[in-house]
N, C-alpha and C. Protein backbone atom coordinates (compact mmCIF):
# COMPACT_ATOMS: atom_id res chain seq x y z
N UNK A 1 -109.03 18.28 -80.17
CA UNK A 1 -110.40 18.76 -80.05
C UNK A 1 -110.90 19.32 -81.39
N UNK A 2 -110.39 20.08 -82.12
CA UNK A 2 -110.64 20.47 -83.44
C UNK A 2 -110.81 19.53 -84.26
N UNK A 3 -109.93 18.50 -84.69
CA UNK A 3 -110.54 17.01 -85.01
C UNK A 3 -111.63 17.02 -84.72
N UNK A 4 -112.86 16.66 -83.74
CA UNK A 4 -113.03 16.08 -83.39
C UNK A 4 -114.84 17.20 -83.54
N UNK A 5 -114.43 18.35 -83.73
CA UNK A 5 -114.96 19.82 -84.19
C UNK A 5 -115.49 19.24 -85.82
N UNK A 6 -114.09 19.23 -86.89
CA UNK A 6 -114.58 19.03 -88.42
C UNK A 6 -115.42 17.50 -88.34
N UNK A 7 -115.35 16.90 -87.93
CA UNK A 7 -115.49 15.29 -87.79
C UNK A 7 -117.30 15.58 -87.41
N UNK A 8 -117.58 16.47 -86.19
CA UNK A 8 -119.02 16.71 -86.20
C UNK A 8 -119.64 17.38 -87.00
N UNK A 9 -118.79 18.88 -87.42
CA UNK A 9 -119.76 19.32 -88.86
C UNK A 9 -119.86 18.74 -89.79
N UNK A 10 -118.94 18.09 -90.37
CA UNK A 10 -118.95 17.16 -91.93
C UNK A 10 -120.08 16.49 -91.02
N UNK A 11 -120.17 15.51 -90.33
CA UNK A 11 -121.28 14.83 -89.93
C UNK A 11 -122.99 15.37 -90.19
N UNK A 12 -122.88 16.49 -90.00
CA UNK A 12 -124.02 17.27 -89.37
C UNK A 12 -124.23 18.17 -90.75
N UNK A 13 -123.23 17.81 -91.86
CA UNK A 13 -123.62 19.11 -93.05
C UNK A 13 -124.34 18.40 -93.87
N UNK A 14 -125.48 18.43 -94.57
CA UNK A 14 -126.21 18.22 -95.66
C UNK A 14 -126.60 18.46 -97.14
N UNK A 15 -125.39 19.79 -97.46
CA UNK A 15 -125.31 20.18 -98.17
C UNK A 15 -125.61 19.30 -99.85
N UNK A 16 -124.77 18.00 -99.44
CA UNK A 16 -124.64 17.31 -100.69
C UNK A 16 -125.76 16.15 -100.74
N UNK A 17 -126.77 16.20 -99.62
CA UNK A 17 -127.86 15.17 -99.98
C UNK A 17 -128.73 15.58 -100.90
N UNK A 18 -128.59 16.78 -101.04
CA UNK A 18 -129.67 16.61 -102.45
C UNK A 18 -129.33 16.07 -103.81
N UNK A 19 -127.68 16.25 -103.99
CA UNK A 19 -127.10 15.69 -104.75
C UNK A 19 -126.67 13.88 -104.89
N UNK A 20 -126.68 13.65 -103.82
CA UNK A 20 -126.99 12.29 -103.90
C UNK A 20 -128.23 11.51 -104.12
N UNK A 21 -129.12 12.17 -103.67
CA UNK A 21 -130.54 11.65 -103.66
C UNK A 21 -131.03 11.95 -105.41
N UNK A 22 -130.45 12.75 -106.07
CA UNK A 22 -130.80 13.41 -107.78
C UNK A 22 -129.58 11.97 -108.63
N UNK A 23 -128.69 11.72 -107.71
CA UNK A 23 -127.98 10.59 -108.68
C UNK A 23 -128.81 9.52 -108.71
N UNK A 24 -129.21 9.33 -107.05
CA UNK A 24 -129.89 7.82 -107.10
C UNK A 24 -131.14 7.47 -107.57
N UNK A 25 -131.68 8.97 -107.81
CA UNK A 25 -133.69 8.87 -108.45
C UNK A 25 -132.78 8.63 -110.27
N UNK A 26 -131.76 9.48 -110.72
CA UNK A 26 -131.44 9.36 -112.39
C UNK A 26 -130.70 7.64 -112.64
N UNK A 27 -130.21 6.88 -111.66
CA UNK A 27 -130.28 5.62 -111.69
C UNK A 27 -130.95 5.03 -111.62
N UNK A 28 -131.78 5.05 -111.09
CA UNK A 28 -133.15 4.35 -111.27
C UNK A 28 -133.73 4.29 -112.52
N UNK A 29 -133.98 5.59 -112.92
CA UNK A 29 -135.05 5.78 -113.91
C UNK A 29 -133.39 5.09 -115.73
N UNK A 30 -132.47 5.52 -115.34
CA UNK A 30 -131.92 4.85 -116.37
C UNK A 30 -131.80 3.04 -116.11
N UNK A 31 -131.82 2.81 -115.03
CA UNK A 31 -131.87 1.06 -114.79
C UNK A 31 -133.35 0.93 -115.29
N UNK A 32 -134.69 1.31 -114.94
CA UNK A 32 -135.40 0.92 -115.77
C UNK A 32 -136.02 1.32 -117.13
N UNK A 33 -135.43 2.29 -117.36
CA UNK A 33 -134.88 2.40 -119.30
C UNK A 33 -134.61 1.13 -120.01
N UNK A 34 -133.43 0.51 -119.41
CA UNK A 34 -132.69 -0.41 -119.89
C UNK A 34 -133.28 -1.84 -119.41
N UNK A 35 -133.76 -1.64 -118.49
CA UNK A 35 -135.44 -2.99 -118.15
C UNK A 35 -136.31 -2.82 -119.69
N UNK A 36 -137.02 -1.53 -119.31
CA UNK A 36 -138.10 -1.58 -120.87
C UNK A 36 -137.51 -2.60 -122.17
N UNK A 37 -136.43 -1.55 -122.37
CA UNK A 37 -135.62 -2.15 -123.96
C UNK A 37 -135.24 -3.82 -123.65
N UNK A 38 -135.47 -4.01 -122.94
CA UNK A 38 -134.83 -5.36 -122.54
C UNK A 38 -135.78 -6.18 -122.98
N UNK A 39 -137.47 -5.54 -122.17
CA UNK A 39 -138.23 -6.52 -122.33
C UNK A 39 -139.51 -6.60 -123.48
N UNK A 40 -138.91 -5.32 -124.19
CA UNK A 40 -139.44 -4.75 -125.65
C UNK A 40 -138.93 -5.15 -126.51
N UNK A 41 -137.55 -5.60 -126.92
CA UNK A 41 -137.00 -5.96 -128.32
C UNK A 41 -137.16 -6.94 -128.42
N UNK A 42 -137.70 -7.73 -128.46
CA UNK A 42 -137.74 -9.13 -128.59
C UNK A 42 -138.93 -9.34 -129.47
N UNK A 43 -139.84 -8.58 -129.10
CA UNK A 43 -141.75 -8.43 -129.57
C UNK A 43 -141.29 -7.45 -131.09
N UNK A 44 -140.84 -6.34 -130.42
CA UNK A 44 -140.01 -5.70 -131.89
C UNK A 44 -139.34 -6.30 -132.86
N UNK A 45 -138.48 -6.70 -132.43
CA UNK A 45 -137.61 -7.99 -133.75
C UNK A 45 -138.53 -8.43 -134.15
N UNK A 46 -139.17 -9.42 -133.60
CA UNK A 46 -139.87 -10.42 -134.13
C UNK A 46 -141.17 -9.85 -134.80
N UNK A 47 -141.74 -8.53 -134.47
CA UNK A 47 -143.10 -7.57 -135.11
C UNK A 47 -141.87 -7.15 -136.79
N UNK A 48 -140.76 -6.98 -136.95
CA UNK A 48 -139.95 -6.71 -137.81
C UNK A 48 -139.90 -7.35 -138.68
N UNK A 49 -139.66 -8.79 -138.18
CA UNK A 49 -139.03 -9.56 -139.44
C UNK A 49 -140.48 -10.38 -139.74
N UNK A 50 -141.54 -9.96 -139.05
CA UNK A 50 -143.09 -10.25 -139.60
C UNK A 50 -143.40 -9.23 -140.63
N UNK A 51 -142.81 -8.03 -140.63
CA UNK A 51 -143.13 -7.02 -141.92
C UNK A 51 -142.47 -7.09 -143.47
N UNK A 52 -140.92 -7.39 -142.87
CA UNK A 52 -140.29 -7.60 -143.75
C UNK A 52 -140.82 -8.69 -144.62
N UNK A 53 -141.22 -9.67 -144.10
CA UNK A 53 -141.70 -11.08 -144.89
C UNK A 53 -142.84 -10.93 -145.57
N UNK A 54 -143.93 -10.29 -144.88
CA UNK A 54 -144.88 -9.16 -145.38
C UNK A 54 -144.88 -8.79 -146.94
N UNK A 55 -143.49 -7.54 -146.70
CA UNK A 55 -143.12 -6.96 -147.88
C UNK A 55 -142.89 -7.09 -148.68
N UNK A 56 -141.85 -8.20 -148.44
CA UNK A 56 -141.14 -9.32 -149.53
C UNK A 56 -142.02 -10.11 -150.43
N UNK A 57 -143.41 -10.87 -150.08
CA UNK A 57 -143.96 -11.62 -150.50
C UNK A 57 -145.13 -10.89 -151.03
N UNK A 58 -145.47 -9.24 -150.76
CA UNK A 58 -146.56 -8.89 -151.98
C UNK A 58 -146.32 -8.69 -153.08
N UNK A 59 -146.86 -8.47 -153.75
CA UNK A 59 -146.67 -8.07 -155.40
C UNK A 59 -147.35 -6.74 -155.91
N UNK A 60 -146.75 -5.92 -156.84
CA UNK A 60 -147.61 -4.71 -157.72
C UNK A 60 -148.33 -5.03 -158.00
N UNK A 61 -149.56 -4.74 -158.14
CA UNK A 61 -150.45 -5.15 -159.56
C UNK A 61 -150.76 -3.97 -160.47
N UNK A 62 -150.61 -4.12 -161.65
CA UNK A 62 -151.09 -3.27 -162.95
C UNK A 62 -152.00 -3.10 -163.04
N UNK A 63 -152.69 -1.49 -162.88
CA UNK A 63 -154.09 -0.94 -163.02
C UNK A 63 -154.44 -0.92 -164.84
N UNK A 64 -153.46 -0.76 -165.61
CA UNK A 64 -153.87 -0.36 -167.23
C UNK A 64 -153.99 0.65 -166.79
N UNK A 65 -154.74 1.11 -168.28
CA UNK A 65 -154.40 2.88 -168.54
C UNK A 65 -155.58 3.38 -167.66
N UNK A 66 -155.17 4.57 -166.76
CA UNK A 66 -155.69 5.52 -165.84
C UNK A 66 -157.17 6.01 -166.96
N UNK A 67 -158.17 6.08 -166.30
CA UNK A 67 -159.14 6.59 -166.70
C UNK A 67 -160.69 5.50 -167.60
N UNK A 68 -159.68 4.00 -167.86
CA UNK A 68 -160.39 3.02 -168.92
C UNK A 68 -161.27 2.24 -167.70
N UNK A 69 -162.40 2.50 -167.97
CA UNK A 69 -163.48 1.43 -167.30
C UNK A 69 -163.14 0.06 -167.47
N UNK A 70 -162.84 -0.44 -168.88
CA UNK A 70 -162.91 -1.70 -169.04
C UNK A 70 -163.57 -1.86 -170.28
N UNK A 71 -164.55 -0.86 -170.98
CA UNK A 71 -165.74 -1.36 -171.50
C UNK A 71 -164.97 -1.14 -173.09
């Protein structure tokens, strides 16, 4: 009968649903973390190696001496 006593309170205790319910909302929100980055790096890389090429291919140009109109 005591069996049968712990077997209904563990049943009937709730203590730890809040703790389960705080794992399964912080899985979520880290599963779609790892959605975003998933479906973001790709536009990133490729926005990247559009700058780099960018960078690579401008040039300085020489003002001459600070202050000379030209004339």
């Amino acid at each position: 009968m005591k069996m049968f006593e712990l077997i209904k309170n563990f049943s009937n205790d709730q203590s730890g649903a809040v703790t389960v319910d705080w794992v399964v909302l912080t899985a979520a929100i880290v599963g779609l973390g790892i959605a975003v980055i998933a479906a973001v790096s790709g536009g990133v890389r490729g926005l990247g190696s559009g700058i780099q090429t960018s960078l690579n291919s401008a040039t300085v140009v020489t003002l001459g001496t600070l202050g000379d109109d030209g004339n």
